[in-house]
N, C-alpha and C. Protein backbone atom coordinates (compact mmCIF):
# COMPACT_ATOMS: atom_id res chain seq x y z
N UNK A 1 70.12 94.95 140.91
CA UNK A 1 68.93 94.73 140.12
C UNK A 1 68.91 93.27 139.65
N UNK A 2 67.60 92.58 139.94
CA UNK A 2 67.83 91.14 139.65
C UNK A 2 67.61 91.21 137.81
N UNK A 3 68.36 90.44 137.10
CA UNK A 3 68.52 89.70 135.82
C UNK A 3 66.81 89.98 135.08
N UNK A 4 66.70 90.20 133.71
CA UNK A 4 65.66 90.42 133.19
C UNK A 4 65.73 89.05 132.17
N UNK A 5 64.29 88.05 132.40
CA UNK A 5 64.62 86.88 131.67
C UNK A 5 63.03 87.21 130.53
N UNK A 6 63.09 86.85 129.52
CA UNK A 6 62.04 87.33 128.71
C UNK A 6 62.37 85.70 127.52
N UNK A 7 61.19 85.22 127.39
CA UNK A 7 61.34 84.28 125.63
C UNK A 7 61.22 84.90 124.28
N UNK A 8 62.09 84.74 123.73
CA UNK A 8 61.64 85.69 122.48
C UNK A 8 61.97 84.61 121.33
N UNK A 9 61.38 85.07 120.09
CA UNK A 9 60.99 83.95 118.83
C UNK A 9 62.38 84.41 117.77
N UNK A 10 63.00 83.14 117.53
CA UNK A 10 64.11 83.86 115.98
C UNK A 10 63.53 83.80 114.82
N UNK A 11 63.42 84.66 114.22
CA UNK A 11 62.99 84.88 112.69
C UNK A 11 63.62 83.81 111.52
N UNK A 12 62.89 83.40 110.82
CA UNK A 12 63.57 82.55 109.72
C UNK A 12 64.76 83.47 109.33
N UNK A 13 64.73 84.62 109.63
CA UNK A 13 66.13 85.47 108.94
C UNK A 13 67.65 85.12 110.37
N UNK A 14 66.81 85.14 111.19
CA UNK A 14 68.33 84.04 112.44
C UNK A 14 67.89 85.50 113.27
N UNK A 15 67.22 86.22 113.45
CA UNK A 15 67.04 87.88 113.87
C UNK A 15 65.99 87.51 115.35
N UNK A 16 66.47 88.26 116.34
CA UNK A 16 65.46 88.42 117.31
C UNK A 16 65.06 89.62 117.84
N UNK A 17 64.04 90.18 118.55
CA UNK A 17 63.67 91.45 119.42
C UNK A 17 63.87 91.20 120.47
N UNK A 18 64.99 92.12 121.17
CA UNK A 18 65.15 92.15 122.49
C UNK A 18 64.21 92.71 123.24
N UNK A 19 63.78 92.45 123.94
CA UNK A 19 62.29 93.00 124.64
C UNK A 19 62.81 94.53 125.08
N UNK A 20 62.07 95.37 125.68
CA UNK A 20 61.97 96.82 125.56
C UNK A 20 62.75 96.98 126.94
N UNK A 21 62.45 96.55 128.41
CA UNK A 21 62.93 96.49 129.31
C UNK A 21 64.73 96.12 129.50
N UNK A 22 65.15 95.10 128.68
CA UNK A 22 66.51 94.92 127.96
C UNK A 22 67.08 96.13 127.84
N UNK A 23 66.40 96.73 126.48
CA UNK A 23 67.33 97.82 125.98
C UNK A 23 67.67 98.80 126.85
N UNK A 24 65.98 99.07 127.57
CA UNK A 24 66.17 100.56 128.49
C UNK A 24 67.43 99.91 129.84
N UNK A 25 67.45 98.59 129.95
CA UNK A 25 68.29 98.86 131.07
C UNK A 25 69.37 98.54 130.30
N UNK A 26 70.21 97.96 128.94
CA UNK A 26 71.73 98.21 128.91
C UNK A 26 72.03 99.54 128.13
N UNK A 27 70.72 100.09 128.04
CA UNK A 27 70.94 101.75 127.42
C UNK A 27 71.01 101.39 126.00
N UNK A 28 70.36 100.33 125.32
CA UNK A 28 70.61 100.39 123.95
C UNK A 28 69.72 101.59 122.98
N UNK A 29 70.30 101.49 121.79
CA UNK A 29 69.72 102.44 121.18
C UNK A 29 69.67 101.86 119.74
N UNK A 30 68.72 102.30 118.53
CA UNK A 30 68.52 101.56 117.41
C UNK A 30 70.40 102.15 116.54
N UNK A 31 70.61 100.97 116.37
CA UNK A 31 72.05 100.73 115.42
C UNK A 31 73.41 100.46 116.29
N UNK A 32 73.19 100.31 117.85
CA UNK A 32 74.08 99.80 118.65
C UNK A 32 74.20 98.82 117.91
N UNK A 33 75.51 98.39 118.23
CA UNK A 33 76.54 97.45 118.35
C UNK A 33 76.53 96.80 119.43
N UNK A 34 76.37 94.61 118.83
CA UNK A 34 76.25 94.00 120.52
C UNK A 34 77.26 93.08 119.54
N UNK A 35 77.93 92.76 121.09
CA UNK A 35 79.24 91.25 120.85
C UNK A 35 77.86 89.94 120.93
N UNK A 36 78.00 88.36 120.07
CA UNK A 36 77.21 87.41 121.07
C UNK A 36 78.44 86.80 121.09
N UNK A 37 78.23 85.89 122.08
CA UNK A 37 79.11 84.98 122.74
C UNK A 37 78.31 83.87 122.80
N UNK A 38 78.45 82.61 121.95
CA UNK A 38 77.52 81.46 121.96
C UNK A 38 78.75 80.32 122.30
N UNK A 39 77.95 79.55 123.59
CA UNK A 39 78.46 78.46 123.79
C UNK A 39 77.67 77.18 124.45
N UNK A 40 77.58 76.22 123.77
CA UNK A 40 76.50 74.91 123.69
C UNK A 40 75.12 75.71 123.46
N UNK A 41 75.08 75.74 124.52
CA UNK A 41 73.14 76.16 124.69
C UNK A 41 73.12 77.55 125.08
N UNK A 42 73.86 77.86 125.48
CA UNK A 42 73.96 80.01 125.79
C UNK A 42 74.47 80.77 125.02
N UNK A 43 73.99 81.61 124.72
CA UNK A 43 74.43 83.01 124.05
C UNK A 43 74.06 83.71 125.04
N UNK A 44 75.26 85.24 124.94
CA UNK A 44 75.18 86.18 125.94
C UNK A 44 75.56 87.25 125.37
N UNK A 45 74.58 88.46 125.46
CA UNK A 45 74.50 89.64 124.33
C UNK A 45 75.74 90.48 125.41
N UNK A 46 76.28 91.20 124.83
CA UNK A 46 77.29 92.29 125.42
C UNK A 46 77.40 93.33 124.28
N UNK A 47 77.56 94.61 125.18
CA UNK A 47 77.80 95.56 124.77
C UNK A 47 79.62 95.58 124.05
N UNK A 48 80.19 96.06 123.41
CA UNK A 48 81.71 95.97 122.96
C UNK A 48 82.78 96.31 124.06
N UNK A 49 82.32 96.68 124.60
CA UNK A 49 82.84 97.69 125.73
C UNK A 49 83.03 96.24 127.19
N UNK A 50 81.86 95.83 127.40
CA UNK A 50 81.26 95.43 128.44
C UNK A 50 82.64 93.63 128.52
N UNK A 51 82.22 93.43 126.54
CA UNK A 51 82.86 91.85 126.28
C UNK A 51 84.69 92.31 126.23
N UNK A 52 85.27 93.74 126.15
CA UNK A 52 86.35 93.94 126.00
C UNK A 52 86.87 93.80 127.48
N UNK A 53 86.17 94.48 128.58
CA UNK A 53 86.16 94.07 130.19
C UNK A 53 86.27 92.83 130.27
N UNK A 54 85.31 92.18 130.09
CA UNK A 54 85.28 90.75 130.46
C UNK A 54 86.41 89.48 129.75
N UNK A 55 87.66 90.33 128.83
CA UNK A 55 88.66 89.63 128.30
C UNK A 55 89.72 89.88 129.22
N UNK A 56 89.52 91.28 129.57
CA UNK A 56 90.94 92.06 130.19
C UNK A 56 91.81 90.83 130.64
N UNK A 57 92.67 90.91 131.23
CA UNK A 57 93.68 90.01 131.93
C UNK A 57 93.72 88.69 131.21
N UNK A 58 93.03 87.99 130.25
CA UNK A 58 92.80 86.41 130.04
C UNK A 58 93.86 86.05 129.67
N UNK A 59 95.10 86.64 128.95
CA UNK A 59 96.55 86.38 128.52
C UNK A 59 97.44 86.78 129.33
N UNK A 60 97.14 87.02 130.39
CA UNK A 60 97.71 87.40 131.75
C UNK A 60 99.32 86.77 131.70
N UNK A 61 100.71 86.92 131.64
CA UNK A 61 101.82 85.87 131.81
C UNK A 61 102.03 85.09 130.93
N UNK A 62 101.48 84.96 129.74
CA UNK A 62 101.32 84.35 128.61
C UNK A 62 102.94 84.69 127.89
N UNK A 63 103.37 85.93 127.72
CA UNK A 63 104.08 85.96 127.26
C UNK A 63 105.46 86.59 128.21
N UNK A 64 105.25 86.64 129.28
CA UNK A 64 106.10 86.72 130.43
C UNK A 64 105.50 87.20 131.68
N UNK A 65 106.26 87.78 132.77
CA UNK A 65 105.83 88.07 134.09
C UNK A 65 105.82 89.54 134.27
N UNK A 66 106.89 89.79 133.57
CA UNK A 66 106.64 91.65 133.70
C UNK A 66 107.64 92.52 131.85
N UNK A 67 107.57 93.78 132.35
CA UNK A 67 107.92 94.24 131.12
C UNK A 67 109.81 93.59 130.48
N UNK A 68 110.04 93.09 131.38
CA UNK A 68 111.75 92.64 131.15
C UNK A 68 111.47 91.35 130.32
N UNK A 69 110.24 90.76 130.53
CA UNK A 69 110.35 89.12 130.37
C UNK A 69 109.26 89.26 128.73
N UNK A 70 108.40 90.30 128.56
CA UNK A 70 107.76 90.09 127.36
C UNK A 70 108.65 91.02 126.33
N UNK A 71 109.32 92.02 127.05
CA UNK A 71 110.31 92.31 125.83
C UNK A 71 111.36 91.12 125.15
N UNK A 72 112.04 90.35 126.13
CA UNK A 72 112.82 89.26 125.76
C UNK A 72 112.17 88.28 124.85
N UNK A 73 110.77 87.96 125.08
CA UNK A 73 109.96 87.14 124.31
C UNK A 73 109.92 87.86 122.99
N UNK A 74 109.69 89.17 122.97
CA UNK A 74 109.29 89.82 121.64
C UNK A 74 110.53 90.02 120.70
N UNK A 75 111.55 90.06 121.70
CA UNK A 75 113.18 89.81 120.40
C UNK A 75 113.05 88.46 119.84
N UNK A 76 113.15 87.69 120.75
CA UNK A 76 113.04 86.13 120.00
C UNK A 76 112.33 85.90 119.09
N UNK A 77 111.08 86.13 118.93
CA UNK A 77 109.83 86.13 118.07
C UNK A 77 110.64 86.69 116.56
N UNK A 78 111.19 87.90 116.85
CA UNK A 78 111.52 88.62 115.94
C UNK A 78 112.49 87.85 114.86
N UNK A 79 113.56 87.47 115.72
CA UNK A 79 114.40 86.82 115.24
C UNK A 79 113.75 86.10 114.35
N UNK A 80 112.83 84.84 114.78
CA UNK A 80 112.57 84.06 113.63
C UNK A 80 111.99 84.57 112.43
N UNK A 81 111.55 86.08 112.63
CA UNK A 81 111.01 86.55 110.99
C UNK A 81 111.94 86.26 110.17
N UNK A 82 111.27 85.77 108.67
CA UNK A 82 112.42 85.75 107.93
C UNK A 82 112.45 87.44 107.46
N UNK A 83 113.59 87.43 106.80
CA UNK A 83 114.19 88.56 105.93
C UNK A 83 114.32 88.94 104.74
């Protein structure tokens, strides 16, 4: 399905209406919950669900390569708590 592009006006309150075609296609409903994601000139509405997908993996090796190497990381860590 190609992309639904619509202009819509922000309210002196910072508030906009997502046009009707929007909602019916991400299935919204009145009191959903949307993530925005603003960066320079884009914002991008997501569902919670949709922006939790689109993180998956981003710390990928961050804290090791497999379960042997982030447990070892997570003793060390520990250690430095104080007591």
């Amino acid at each position: 399905m190609a992309p639904v592009a619509r202009q819509v006006r922000l309210s002196t309150k910072g508030q906009v209406v997502l046009p009707l075609e929007v909602r019916k296609r991400m299935g919204l409903k009145p009191g959903d919950r949307l993530v925005v994601v603003g960066e320079d000139d884009i914002a991008t509405l997501m569902t919670p669900k949709r922006y939790a997908e689109s993180l998956r993996g981003a710390a990928g090796g961050t804290y090791g390569k497999g379960r042997a190497e982030i447990d070892a990381y997570v003793r060390r860590e520990r250690r430095t708590w104080p007591r």
